[in-house]
C-alpha atoms as a PDB file:
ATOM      1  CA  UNK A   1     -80.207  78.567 -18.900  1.00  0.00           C
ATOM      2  CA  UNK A   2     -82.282  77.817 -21.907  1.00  0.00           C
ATOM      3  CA  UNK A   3     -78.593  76.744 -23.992  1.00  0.00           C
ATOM      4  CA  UNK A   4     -78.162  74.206 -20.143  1.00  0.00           C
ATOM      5  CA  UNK A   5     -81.585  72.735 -20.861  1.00  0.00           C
ATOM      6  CA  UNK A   6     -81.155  71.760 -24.604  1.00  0.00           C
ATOM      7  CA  UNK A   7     -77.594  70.302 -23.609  1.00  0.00           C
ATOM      8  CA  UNK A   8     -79.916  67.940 -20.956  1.00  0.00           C
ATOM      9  CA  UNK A   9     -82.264  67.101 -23.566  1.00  0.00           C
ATOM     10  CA  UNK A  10     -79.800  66.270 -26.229  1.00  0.00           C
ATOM     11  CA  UNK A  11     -77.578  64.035 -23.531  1.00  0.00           C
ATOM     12  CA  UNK A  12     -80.828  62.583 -22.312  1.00  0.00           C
ATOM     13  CA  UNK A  13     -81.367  61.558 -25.976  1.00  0.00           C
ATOM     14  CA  UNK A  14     -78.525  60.539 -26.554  1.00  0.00           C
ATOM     15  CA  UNK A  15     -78.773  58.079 -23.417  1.00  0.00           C
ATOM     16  CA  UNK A  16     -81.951  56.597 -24.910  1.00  0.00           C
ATOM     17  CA  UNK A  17     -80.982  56.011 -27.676  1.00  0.00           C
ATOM     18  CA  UNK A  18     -77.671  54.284 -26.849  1.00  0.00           C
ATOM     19  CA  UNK A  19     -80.113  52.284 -24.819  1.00  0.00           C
ATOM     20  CA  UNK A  20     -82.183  51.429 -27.096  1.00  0.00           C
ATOM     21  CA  UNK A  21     -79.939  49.976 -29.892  1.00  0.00           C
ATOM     22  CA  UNK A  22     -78.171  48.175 -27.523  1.00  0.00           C
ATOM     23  CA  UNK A  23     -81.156  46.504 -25.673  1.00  0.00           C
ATOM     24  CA  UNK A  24     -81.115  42.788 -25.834  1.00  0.00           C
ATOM     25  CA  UNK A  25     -83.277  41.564 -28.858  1.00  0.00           C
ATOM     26  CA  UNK A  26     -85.028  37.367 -28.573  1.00  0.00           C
ATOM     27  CA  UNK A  27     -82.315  36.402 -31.215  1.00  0.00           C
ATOM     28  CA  UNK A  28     -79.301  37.674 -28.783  1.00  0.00           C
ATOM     29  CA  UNK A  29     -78.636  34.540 -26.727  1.00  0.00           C
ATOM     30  CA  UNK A  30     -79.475  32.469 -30.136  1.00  0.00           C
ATOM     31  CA  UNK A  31     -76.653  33.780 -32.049  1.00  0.00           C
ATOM     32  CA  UNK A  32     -74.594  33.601 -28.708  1.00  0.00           C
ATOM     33  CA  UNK A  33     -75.015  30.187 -28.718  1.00  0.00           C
ATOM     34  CA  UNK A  34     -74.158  29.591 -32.130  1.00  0.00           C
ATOM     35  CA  UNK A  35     -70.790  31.079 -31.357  1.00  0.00           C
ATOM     36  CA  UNK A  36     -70.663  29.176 -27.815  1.00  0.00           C
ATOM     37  CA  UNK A  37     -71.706  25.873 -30.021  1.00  0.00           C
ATOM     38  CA  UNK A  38     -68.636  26.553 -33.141  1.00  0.00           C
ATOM     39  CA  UNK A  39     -70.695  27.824 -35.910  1.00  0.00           C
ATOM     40  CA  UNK A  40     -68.690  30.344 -37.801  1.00  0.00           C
ATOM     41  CA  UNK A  41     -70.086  32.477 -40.456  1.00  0.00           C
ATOM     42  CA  UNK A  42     -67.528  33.609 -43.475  1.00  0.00           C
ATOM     43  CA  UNK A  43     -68.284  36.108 -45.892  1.00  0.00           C
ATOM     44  CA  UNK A  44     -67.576  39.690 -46.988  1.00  0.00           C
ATOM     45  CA  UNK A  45     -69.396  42.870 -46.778  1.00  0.00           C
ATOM     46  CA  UNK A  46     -69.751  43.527 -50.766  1.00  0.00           C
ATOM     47  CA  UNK A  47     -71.652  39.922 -50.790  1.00  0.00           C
ATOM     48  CA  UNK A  48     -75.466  40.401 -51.097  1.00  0.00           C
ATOM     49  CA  UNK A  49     -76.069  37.272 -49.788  1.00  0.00           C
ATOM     50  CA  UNK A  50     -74.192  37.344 -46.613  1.00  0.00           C
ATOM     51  CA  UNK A  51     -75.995  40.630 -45.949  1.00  0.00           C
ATOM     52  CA  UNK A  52     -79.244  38.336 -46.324  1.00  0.00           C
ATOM     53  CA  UNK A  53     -77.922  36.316 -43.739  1.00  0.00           C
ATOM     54  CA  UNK A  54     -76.765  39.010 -41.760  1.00  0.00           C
ATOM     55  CA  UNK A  55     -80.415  40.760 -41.737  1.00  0.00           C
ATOM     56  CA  UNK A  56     -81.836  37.506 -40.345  1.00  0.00           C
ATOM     57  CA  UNK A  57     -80.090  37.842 -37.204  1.00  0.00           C
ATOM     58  CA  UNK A  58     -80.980  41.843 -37.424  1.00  0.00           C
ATOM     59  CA  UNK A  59     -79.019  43.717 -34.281  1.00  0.00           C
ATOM     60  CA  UNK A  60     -78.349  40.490 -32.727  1.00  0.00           C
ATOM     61  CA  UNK A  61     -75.911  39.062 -35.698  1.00  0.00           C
ATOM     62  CA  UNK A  62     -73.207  41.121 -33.522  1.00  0.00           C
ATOM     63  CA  UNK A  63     -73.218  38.191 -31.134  1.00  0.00           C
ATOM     64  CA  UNK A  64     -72.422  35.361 -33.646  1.00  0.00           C
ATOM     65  CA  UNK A  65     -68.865  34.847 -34.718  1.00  0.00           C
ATOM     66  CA  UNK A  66     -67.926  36.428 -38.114  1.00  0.00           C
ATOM     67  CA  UNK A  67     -64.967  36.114 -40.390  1.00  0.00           C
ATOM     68  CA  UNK A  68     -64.461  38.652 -42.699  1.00  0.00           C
ATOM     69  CA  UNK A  69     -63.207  37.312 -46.082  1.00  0.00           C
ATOM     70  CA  UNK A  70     -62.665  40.668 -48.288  1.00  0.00           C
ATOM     71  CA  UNK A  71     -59.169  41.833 -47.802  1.00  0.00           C
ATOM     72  CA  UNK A  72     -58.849  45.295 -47.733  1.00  0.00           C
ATOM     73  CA  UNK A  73     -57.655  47.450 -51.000  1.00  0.00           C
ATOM     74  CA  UNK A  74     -58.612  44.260 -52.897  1.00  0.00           C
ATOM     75  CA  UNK A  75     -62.234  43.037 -51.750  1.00  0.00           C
ATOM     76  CA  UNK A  76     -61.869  39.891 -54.201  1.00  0.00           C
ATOM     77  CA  UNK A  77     -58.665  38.589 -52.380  1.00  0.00           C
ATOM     78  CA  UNK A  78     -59.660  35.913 -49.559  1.00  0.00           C
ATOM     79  CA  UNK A  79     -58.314  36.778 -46.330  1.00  0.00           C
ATOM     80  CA  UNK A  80     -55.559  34.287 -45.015  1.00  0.00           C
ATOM     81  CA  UNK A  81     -58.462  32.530 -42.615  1.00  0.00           C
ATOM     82  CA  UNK A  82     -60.923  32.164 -45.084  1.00  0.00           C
ATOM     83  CA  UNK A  83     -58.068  30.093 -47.444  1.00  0.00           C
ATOM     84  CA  UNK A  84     -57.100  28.619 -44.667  1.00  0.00           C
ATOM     85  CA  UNK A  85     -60.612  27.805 -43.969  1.00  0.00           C
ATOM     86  CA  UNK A  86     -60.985  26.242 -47.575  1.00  0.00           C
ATOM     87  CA  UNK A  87     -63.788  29.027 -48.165  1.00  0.00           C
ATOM     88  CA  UNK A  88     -64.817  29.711 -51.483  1.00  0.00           C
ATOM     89  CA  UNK A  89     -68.266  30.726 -51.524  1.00  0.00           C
ATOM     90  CA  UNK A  90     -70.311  33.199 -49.551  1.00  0.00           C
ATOM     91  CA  UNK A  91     -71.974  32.675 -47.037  1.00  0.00           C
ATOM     92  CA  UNK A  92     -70.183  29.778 -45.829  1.00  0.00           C
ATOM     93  CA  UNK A  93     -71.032  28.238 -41.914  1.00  0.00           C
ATOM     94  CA  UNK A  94     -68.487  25.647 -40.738  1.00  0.00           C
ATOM     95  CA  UNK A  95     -69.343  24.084 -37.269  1.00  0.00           C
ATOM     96  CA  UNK A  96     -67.774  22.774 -34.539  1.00  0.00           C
ATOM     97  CA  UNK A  97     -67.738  19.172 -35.984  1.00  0.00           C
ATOM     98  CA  UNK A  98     -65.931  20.450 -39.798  1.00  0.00           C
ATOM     99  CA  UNK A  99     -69.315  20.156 -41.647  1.00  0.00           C
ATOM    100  CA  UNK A 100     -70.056  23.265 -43.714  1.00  0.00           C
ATOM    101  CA  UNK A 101     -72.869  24.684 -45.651  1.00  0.00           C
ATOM    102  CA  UNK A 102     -72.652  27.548 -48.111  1.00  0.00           C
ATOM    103  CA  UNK A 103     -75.433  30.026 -49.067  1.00  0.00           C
ATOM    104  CA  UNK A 104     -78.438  32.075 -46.414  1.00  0.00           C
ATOM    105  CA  UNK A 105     -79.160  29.460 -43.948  1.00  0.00           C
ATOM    106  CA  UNK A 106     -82.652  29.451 -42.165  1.00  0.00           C
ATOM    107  CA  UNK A 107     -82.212  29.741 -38.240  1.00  0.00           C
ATOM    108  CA  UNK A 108     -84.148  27.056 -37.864  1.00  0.00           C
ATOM    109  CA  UNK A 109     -81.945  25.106 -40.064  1.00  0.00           C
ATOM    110  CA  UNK A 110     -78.985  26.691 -37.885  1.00  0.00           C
ATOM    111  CA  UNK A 111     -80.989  25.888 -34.689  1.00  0.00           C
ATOM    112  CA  UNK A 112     -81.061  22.431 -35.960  1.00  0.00           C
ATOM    113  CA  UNK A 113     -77.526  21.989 -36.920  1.00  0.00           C
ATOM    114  CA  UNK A 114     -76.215  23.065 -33.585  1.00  0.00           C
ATOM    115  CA  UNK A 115     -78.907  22.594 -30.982  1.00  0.00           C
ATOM    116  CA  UNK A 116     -79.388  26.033 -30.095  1.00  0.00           C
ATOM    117  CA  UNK A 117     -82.975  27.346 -29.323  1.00  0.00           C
ATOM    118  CA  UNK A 118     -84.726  29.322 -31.683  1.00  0.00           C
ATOM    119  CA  UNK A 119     -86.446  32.076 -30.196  1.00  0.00           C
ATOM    120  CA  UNK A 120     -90.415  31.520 -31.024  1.00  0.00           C
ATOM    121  CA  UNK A 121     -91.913  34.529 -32.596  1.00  0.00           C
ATOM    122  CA  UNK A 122     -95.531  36.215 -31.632  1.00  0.00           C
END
């Protein structure tokens, strides 16, 4: 009985919590529409400045479109895309029209770029 309860609790739990990171956040449908607009994000997960950019965005940065550049078993190789791309620094956005900028971008300077709505904040 008392092993049945815990196993309810702990599920329970687990529920909420799946819940909880999941739960939309105000930047969600901006970073959607950065990917819905073309604005692609290249970088690689050793660079501290994409995770700058990245933390912007918090949870939400799932919903705009990332290239990874590090290939794996050598993290300094570019990955075929991001040559391809003509990437050489990181962060780099290219948009829909072939402009690019490199470095952590403001959202409102992304908002601007593209014409997406930035969330206002309380």
């Amino acid at each position: 009985m008392v092993l049945g309860v815990i196993a309810i609790v702990a599920i329970g739990g687990g529920v909420w919590a799946y819940r909880a990171s999941n739960a939309p956040t105000p930047l969600d449908a901006f970073a959607a529409c950065l990917n819905q607009k073309g604005a692609t994000m290249y970088g690689t997960y050793w660079c501290p400045y994409c995770q700058k950019q990245k933390e912007l965005f918090g949870r939400s940065f799932r919903r705009a479109k990332y290239v990874e550049c590090a290939m794996p078993g050598n993290p300094r190789a570019a990955a075929p895309a991001c040559r391809d791309a003509g990437v050489t620094s990181y962060p780099t956005w290219i948009f829909a029209d072939g402009s690019r900028t490199t470095g952590v971008q403001e959202l409102a300077d992304l908002a601007t770029k593209t014409g997406c709505t930035l969330p206002s904040t309380p």
